[in-house]
N, C-alpha and C. Protein backbone atom coordinates (compact mmCIF):
# COMPACT_ATOMS: atom_id res chain seq x y z
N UNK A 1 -7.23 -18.82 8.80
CA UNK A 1 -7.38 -17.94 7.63
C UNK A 1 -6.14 -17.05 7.51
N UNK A 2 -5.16 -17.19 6.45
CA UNK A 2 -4.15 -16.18 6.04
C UNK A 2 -4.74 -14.70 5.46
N UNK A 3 -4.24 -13.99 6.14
CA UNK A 3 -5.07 -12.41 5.80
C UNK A 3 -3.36 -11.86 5.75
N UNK A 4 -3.53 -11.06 4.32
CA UNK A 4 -2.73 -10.04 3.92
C UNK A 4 -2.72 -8.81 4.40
N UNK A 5 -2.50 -7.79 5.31
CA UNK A 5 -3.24 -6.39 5.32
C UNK A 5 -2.25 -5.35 4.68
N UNK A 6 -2.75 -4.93 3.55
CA UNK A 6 -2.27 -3.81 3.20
C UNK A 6 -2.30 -2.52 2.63
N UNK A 7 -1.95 -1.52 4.13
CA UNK A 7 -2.11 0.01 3.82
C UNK A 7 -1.35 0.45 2.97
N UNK A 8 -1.97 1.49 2.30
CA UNK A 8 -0.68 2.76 1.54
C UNK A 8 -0.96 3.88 1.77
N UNK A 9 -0.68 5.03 1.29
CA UNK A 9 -0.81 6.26 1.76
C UNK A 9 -1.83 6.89 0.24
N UNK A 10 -1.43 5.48 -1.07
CA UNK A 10 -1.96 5.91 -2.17
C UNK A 10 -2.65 7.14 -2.57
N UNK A 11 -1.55 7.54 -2.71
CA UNK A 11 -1.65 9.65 -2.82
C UNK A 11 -0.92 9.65 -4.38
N UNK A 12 -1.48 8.92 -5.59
CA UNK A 12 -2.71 7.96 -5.98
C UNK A 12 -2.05 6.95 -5.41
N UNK A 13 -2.96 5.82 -5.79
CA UNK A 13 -2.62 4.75 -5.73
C UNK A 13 -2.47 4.44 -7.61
N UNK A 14 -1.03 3.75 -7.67
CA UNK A 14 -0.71 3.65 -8.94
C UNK A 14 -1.08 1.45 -9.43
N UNK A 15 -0.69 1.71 -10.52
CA UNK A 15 -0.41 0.22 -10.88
C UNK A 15 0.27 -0.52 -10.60
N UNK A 16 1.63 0.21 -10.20
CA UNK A 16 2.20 -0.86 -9.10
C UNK A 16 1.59 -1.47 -7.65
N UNK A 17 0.70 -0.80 -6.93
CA UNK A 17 -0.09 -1.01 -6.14
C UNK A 17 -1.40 -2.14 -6.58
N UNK A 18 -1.69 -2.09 -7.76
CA UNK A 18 -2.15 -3.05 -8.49
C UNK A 18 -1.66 -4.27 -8.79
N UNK A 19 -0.41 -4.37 -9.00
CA UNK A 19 0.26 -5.52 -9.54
C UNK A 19 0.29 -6.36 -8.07
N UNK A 20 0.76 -5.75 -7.04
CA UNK A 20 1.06 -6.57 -6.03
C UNK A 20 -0.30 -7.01 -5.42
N UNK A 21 -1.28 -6.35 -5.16
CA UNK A 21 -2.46 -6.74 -4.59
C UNK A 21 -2.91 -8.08 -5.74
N UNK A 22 -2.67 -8.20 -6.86
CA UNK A 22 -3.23 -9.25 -7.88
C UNK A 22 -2.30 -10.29 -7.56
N UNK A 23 -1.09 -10.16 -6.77
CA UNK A 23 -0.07 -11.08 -6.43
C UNK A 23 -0.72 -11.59 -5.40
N UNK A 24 -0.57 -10.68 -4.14
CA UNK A 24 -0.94 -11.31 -2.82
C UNK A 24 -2.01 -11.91 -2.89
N UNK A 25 -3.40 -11.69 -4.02
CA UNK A 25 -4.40 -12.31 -3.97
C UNK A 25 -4.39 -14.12 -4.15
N UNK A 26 -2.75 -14.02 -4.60
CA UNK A 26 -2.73 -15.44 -5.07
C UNK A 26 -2.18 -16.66 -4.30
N UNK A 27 -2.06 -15.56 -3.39
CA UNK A 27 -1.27 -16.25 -2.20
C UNK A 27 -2.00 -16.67 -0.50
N UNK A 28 -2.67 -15.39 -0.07
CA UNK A 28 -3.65 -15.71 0.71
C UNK A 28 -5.12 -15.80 0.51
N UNK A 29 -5.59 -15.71 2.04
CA UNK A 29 -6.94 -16.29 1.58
C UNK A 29 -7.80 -14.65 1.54
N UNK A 30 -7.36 -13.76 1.50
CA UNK A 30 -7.87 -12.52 1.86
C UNK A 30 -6.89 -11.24 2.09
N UNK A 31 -7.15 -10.17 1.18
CA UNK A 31 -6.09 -9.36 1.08
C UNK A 31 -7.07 -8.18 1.27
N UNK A 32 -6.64 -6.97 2.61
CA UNK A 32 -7.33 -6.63 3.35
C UNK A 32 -6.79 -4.92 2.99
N UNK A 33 -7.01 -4.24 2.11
CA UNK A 33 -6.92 -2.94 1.66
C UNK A 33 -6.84 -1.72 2.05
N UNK A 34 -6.46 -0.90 2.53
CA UNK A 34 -6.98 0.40 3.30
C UNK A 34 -6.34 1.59 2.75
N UNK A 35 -6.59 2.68 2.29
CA UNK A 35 -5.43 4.18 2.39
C UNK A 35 -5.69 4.67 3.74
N UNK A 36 -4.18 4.96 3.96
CA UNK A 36 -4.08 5.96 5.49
C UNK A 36 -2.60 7.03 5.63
N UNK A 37 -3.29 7.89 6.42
CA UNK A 37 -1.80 8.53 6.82
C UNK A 37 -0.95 7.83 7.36
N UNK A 38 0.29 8.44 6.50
CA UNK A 38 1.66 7.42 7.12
C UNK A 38 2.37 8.81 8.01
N UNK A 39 2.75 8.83 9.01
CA UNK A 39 3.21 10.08 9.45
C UNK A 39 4.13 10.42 9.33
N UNK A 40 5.44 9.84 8.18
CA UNK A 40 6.40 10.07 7.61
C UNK A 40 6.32 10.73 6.26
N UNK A 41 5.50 11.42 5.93
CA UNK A 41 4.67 11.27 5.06
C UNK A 41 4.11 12.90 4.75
N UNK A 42 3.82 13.35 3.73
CA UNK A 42 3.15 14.78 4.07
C UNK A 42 1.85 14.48 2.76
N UNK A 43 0.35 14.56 2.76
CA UNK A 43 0.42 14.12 1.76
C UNK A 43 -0.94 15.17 1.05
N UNK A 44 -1.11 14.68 -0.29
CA UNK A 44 -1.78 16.16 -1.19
C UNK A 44 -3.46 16.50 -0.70
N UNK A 45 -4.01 14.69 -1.13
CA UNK A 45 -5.03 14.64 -1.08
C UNK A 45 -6.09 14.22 -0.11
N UNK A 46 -6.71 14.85 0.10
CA UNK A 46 -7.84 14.06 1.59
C UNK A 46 -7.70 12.39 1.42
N UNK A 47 -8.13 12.19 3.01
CA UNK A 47 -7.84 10.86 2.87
C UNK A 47 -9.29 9.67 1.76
N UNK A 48 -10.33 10.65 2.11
CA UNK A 48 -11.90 10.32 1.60
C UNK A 48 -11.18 10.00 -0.23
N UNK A 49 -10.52 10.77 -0.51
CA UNK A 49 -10.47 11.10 -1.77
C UNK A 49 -9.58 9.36 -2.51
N UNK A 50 -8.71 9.41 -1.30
CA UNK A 50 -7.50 8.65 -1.92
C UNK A 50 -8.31 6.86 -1.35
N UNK A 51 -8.70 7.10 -0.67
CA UNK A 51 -9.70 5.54 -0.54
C UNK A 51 -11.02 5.08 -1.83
N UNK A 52 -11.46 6.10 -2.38
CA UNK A 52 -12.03 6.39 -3.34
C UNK A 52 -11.12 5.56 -4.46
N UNK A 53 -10.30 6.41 -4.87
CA UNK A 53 -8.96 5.70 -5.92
C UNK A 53 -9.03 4.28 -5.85
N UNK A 54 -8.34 4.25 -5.02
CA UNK A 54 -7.80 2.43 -4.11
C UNK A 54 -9.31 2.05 -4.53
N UNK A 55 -10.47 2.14 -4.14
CA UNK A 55 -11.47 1.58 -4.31
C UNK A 55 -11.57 1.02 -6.02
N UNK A 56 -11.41 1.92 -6.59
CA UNK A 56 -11.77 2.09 -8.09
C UNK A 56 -10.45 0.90 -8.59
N UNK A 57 -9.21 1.01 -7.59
CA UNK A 57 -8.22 0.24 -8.49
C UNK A 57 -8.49 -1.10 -8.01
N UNK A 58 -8.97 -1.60 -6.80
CA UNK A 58 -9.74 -3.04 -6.72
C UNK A 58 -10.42 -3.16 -7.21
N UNK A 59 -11.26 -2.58 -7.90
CA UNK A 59 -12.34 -3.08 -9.05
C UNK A 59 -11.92 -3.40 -9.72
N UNK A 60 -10.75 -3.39 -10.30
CA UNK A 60 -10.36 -3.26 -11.84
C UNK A 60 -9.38 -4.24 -11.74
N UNK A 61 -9.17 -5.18 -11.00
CA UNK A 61 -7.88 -6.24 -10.62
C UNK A 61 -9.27 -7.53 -10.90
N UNK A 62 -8.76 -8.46 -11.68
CA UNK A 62 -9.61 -9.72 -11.88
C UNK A 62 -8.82 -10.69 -11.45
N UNK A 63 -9.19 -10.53 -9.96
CA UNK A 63 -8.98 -11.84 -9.04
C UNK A 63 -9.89 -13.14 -9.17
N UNK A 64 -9.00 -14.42 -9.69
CA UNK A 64 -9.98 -15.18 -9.61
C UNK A 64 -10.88 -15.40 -8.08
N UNK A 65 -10.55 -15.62 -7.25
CA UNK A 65 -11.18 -15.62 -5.85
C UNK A 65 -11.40 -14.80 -5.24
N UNK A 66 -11.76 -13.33 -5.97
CA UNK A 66 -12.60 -12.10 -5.42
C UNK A 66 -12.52 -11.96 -3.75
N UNK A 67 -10.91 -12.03 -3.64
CA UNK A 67 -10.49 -12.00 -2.43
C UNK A 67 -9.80 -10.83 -1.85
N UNK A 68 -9.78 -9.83 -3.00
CA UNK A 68 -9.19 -8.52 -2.42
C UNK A 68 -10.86 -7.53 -1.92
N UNK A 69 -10.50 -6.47 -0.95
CA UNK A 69 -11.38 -5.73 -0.97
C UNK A 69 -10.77 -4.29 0.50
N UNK A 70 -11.63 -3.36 0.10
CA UNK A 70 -11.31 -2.19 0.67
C UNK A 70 -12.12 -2.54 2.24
N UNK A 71 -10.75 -2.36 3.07
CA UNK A 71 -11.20 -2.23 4.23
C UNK A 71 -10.71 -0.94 5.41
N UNK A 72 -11.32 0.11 4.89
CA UNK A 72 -10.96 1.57 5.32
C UNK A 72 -11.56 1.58 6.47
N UNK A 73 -12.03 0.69 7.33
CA UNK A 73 -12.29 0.91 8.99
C UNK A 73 -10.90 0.23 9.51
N UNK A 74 -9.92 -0.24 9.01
CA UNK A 74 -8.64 -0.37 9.56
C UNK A 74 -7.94 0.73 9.51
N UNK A 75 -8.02 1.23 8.77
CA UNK A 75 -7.57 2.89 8.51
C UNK A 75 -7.34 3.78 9.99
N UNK A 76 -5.71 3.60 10.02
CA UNK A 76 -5.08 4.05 11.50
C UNK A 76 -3.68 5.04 11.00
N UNK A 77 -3.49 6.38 11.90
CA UNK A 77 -2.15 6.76 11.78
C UNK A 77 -1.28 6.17 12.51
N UNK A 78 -1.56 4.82 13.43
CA UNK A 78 -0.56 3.58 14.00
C UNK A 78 -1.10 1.94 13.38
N UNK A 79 -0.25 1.75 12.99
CA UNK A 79 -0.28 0.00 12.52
C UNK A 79 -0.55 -0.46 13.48
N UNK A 80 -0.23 -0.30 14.49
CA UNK A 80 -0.78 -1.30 15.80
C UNK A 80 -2.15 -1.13 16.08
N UNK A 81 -2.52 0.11 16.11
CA UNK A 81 -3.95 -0.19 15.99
C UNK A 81 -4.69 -0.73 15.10
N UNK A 82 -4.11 -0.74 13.86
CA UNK A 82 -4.47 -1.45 12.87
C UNK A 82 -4.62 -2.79 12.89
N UNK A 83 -3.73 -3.36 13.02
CA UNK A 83 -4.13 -4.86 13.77
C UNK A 83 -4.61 -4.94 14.69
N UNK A 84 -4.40 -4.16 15.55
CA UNK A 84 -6.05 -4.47 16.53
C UNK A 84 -7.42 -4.37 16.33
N UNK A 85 -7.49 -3.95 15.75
CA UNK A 85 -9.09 -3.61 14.27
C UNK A 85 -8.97 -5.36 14.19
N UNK A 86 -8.10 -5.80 13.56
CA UNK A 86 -7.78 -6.00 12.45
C UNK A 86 -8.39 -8.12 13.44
N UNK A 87 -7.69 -7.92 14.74
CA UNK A 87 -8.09 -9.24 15.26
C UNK A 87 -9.37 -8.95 15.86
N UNK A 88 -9.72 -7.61 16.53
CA UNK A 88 -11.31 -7.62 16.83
C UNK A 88 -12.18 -8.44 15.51
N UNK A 89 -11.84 -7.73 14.41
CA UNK A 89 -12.73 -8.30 12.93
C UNK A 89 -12.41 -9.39 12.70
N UNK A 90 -10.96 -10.21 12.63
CA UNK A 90 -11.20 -11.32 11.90
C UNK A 90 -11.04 -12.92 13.08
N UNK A 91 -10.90 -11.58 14.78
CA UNK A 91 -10.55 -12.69 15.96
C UNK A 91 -9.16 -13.67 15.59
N UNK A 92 -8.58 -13.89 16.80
CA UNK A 92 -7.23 -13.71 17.37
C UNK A 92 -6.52 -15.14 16.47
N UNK A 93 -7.38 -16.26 15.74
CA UNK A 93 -6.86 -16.69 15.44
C UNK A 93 -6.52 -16.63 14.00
N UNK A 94 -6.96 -15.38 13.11
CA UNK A 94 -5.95 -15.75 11.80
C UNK A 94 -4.77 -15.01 11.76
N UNK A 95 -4.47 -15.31 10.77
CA UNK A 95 -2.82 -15.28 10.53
C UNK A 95 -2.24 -14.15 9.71
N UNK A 96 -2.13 -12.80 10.93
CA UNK A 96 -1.90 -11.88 10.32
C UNK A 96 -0.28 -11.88 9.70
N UNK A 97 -0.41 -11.02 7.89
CA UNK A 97 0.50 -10.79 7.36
C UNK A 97 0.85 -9.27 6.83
N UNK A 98 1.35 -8.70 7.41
CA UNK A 98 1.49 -6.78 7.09
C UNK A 98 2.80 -6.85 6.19
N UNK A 99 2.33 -6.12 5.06
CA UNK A 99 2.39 -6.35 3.61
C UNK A 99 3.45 -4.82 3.43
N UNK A 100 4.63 -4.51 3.68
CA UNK A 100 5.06 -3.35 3.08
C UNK A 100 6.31 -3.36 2.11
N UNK A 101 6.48 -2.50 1.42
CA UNK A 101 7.29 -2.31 0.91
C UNK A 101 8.69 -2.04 1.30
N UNK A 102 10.30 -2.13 0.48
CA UNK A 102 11.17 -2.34 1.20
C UNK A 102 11.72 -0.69 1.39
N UNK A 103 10.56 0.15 0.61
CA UNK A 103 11.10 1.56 1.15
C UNK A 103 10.98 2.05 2.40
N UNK A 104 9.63 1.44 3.40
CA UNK A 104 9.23 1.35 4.50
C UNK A 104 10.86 0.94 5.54
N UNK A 105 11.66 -0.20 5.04
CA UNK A 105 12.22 -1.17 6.00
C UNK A 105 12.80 -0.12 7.00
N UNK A 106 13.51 0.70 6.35
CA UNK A 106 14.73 1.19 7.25
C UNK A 106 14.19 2.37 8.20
N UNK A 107 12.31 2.37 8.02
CA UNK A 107 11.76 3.66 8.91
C UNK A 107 11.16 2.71 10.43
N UNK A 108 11.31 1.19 9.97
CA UNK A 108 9.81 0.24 10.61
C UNK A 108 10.82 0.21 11.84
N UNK A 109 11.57 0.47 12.39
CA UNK A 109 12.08 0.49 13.40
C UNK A 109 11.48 1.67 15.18
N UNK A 110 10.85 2.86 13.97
CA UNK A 110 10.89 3.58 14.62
C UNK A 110 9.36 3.81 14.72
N UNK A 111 8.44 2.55 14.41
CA UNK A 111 7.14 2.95 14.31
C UNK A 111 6.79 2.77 15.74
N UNK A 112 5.41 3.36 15.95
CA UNK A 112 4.75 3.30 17.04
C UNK A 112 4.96 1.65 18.02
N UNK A 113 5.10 1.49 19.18
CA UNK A 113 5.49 0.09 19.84
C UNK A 113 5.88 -0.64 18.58
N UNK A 114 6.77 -0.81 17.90
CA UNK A 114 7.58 -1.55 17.24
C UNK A 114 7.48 -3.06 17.70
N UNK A 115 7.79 -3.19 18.67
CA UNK A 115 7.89 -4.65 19.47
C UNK A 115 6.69 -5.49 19.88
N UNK A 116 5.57 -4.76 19.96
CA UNK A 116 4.11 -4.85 20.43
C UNK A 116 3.94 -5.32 18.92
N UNK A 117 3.69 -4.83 18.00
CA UNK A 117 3.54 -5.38 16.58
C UNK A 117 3.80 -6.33 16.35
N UNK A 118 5.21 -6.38 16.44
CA UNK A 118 5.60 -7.45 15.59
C UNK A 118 5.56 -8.85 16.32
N UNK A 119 5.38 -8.80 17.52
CA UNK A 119 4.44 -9.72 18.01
C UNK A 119 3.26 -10.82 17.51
N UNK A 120 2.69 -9.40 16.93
CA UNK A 120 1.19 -10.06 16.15
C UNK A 120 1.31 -9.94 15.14
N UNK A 121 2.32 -10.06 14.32
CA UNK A 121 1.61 -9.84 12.56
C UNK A 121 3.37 -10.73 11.92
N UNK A 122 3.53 -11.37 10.99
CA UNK A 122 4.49 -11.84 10.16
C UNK A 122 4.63 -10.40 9.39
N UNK A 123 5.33 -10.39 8.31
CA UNK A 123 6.07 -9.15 8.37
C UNK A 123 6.38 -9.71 6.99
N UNK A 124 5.96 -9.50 5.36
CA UNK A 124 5.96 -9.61 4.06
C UNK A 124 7.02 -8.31 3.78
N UNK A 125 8.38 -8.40 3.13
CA UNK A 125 8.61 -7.37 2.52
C UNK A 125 8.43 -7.26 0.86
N UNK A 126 8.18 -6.37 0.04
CA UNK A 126 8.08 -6.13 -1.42
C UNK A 126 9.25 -5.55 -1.25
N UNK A 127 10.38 -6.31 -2.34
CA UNK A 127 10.99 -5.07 -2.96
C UNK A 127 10.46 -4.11 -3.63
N UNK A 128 11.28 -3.03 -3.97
CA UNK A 128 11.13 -1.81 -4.72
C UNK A 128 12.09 -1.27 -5.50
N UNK A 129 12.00 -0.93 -6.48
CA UNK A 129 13.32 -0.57 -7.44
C UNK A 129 13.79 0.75 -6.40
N UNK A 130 15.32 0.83 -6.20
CA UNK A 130 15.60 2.04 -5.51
C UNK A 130 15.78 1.83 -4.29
N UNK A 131 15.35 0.64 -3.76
CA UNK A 131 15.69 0.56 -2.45
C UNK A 131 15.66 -0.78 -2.14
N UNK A 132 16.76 -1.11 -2.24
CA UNK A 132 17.72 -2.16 -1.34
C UNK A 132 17.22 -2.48 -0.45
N UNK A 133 17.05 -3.88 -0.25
CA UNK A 133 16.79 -4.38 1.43
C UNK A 133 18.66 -5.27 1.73
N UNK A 134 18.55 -4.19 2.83
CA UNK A 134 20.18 -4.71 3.13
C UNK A 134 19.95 -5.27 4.55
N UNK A 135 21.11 -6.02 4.70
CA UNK A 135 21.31 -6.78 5.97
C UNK A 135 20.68 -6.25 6.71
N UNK A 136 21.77 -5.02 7.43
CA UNK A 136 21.34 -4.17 8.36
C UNK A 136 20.04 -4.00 9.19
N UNK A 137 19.08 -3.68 7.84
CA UNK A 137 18.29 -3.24 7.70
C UNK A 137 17.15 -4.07 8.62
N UNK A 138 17.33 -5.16 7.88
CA UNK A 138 16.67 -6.47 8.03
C UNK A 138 17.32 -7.40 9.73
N UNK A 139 18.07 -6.77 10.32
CA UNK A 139 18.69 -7.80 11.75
C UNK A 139 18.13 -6.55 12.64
N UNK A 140 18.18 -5.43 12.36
CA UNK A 140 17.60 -4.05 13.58
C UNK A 140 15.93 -4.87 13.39
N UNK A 141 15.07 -5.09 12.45
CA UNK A 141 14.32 -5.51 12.83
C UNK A 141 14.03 -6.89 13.25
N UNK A 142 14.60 -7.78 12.93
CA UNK A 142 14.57 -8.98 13.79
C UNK A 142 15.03 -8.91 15.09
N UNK A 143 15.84 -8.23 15.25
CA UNK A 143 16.58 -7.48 16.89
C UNK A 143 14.94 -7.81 17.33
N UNK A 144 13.98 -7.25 17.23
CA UNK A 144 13.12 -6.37 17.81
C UNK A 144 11.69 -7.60 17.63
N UNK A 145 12.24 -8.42 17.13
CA UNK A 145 11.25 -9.98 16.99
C UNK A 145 10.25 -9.96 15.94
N UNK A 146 11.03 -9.65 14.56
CA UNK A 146 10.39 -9.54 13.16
C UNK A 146 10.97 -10.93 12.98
N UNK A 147 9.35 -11.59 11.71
CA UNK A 147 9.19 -12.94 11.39
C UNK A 147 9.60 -12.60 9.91
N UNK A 148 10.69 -12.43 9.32
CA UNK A 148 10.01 -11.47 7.82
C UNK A 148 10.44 -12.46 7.28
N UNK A 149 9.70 -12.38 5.78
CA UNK A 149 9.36 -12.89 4.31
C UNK A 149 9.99 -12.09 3.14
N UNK A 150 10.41 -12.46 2.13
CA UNK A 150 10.81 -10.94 1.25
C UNK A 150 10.06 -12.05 0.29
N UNK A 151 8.97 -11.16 -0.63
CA UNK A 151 7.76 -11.59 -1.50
C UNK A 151 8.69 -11.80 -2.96
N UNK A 152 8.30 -12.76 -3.86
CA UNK A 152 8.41 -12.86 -4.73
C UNK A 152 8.31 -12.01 -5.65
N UNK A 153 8.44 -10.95 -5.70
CA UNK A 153 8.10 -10.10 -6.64
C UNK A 153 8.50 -8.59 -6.31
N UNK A 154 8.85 -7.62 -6.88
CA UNK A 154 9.42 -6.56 -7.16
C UNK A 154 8.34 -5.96 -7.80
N UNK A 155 8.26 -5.00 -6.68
CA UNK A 155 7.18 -3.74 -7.42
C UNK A 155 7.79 -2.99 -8.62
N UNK A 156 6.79 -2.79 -9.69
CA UNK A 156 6.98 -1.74 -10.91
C UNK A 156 7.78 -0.58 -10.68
N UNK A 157 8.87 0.09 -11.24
CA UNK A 157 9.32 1.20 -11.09
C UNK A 157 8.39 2.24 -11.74
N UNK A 158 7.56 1.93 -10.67
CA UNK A 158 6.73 3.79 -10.83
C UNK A 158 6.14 3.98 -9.55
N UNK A 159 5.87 5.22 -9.04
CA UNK A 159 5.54 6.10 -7.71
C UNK A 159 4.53 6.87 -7.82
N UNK A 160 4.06 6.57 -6.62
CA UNK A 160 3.13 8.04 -6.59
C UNK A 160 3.63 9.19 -6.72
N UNK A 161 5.10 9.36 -5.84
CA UNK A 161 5.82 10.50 -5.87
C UNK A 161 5.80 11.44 -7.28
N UNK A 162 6.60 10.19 -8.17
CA UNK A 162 6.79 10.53 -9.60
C UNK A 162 5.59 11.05 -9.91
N UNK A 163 4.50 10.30 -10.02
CA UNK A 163 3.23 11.01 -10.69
C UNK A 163 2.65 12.28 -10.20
N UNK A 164 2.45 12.45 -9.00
CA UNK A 164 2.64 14.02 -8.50
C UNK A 164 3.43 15.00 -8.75
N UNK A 165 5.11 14.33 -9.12
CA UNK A 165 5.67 15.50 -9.79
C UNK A 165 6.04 15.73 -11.12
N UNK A 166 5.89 14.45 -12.12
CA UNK A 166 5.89 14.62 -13.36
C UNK A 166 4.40 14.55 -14.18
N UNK A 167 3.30 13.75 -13.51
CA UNK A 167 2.11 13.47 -14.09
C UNK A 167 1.54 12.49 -14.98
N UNK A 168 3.02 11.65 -15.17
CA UNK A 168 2.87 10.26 -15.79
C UNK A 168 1.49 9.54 -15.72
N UNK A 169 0.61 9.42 -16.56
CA UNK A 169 -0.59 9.01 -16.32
C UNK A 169 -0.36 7.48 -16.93
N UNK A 170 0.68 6.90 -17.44
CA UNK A 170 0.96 5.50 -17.89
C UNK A 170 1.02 5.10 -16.21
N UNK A 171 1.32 5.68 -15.26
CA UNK A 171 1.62 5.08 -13.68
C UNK A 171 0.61 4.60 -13.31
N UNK A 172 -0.49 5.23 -13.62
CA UNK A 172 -1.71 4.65 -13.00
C UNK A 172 -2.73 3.84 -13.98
N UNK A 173 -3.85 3.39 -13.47
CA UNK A 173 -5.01 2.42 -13.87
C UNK A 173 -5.88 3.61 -14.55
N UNK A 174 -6.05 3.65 -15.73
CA UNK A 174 -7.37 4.37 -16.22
C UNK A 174 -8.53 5.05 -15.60
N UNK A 175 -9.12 4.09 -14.73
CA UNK A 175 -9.97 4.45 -13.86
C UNK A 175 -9.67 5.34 -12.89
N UNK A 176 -8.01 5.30 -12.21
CA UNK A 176 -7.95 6.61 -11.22
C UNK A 176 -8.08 7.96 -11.74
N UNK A 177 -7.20 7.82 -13.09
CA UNK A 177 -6.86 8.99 -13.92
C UNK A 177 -8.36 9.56 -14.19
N UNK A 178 -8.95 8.94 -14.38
CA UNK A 178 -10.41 9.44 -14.95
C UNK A 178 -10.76 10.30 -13.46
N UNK A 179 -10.71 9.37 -12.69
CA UNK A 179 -11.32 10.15 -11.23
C UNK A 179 -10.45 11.82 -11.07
N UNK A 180 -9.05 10.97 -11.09
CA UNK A 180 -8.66 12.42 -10.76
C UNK A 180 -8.60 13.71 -11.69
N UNK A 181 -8.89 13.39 -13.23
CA UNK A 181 -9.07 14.38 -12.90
C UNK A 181 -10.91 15.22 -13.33
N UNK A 182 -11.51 14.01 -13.15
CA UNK A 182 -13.20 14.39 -13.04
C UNK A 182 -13.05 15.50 -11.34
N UNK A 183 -12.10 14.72 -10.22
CA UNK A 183 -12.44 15.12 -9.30
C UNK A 183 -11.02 16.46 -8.90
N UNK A 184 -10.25 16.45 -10.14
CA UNK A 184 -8.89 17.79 -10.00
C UNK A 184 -8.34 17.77 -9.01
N UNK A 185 -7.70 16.50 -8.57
CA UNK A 185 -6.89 16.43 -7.89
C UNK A 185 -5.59 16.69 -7.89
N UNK A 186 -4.83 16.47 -8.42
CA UNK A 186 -3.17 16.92 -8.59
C UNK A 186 -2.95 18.63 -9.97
N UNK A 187 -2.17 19.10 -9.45
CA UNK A 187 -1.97 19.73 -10.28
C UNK A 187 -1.33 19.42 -11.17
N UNK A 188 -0.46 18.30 -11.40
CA UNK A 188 -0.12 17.85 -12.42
C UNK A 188 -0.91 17.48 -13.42
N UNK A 189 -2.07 17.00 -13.05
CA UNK A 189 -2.95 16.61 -13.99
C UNK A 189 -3.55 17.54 -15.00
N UNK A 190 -3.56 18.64 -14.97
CA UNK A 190 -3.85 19.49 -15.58
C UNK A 190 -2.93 19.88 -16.71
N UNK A 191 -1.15 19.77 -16.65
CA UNK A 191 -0.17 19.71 -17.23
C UNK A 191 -0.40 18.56 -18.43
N UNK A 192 -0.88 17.49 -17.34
CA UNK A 192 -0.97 16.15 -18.42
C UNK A 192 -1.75 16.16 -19.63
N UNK A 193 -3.52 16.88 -18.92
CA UNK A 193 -4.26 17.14 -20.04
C UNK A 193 -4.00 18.28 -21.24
N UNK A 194 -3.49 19.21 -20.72
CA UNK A 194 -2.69 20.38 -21.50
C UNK A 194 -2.40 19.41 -22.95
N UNK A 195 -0.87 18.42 -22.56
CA UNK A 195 0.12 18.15 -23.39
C UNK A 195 -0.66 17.20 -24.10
N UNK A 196 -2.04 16.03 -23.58
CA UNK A 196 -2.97 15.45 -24.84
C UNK A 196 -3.50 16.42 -25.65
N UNK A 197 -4.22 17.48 -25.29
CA UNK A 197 -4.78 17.97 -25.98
C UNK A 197 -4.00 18.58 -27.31
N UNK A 198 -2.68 18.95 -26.94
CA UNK A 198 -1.11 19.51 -28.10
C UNK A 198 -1.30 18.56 -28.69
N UNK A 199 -1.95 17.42 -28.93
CA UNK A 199 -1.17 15.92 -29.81
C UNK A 199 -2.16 15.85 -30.76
């Protein structure tokens, strides 16, 4: 069984986070979801809050093979434990694939046992507008016994970042926006509703 696993910090989780999960769905047999702290990372909203989101934005992805789904008991501030969840649940023989983006590349060096990982998991990169996957980048982690892939596809130029600091509500899926701000999460959001209501 090919299993996708992929965390974000989705502090929201936007539509670009959407686009790729409707990708990977097309590719493996199971695409394995979670929000978590990244400890590079500082971030707004509880974690309860931001798995919530992610939840709401897998609903709203029409996978033909209803193969994505939220799996927040992988939910680790180390990836390695994460895949260890990850073969207790799906046992030692499928075929783990850890799914990050290429803004991640140039930090994955310095993650928790680095080498212990990459051991167990193939190694998917997404580009990202803004960040280059350069050589370099890419041989420090094979140094270290990375299997990597660079995915067909290029994530959307939009961020969570951005939406936290400008409030772009085109960034996200309808359904988060509704949550956040039923549940007033960002202060931006409040800016956002301000400037509909001016129109």
């Amino acid at each position: 069984m090919r299993i996708a696993l992929f965390g974000t910090s989705a502090d929201p989780p936007t539509a670009g986070h959407q686009a790729i999960l409707s990708w990977l769905s097309e590719f493996y047999d199971y695409v394995a979801v979670w929000a978590a702290d990244n400890p590079f990372k500082s971030h707004q909203t509880p974690l309860s809050h931001r798995a919530a989101m992610l939840q709401l934005l897998i609903n709203d992805i029409d996978a033909p093979q209803h193969n994505i789904a939220l799996e927040q008991k992988l939910s680790n501030f180390r990836t390695l434990e994460t895949v260890e969840k990850a073969k207790l649940h799906w046992g030692t023989n499928a075929d783990l694939t850890l799914v990050i983006g290429s803004d991640l590349l140039e930090q994955l060096p310095r993650w928790y046992h680095i080498e212990d990982l990459l051991q167990q998991v193939q190694l998917l990169i997404v580009p990202r507008p803004g960040y280059a996957i350069d050589k370099s980048s890419l041989e420090a982690v094979e140094k270290q016994g990375g299997k990597i892939a660079i995915a067909a596809i290029t994530g959307l130029d939009i961020s969570s970042t951005a939406y936290r600091e400008h409030g772009n509500p085109e960034a996200l899926t309808p359904p988060v926006v509704a949550y956040i701000n039923q549940q007033h999460l960002y202060k931006c959001q409040n800016a956002t509703q301000k400037k509909f209501q001016l129109r």
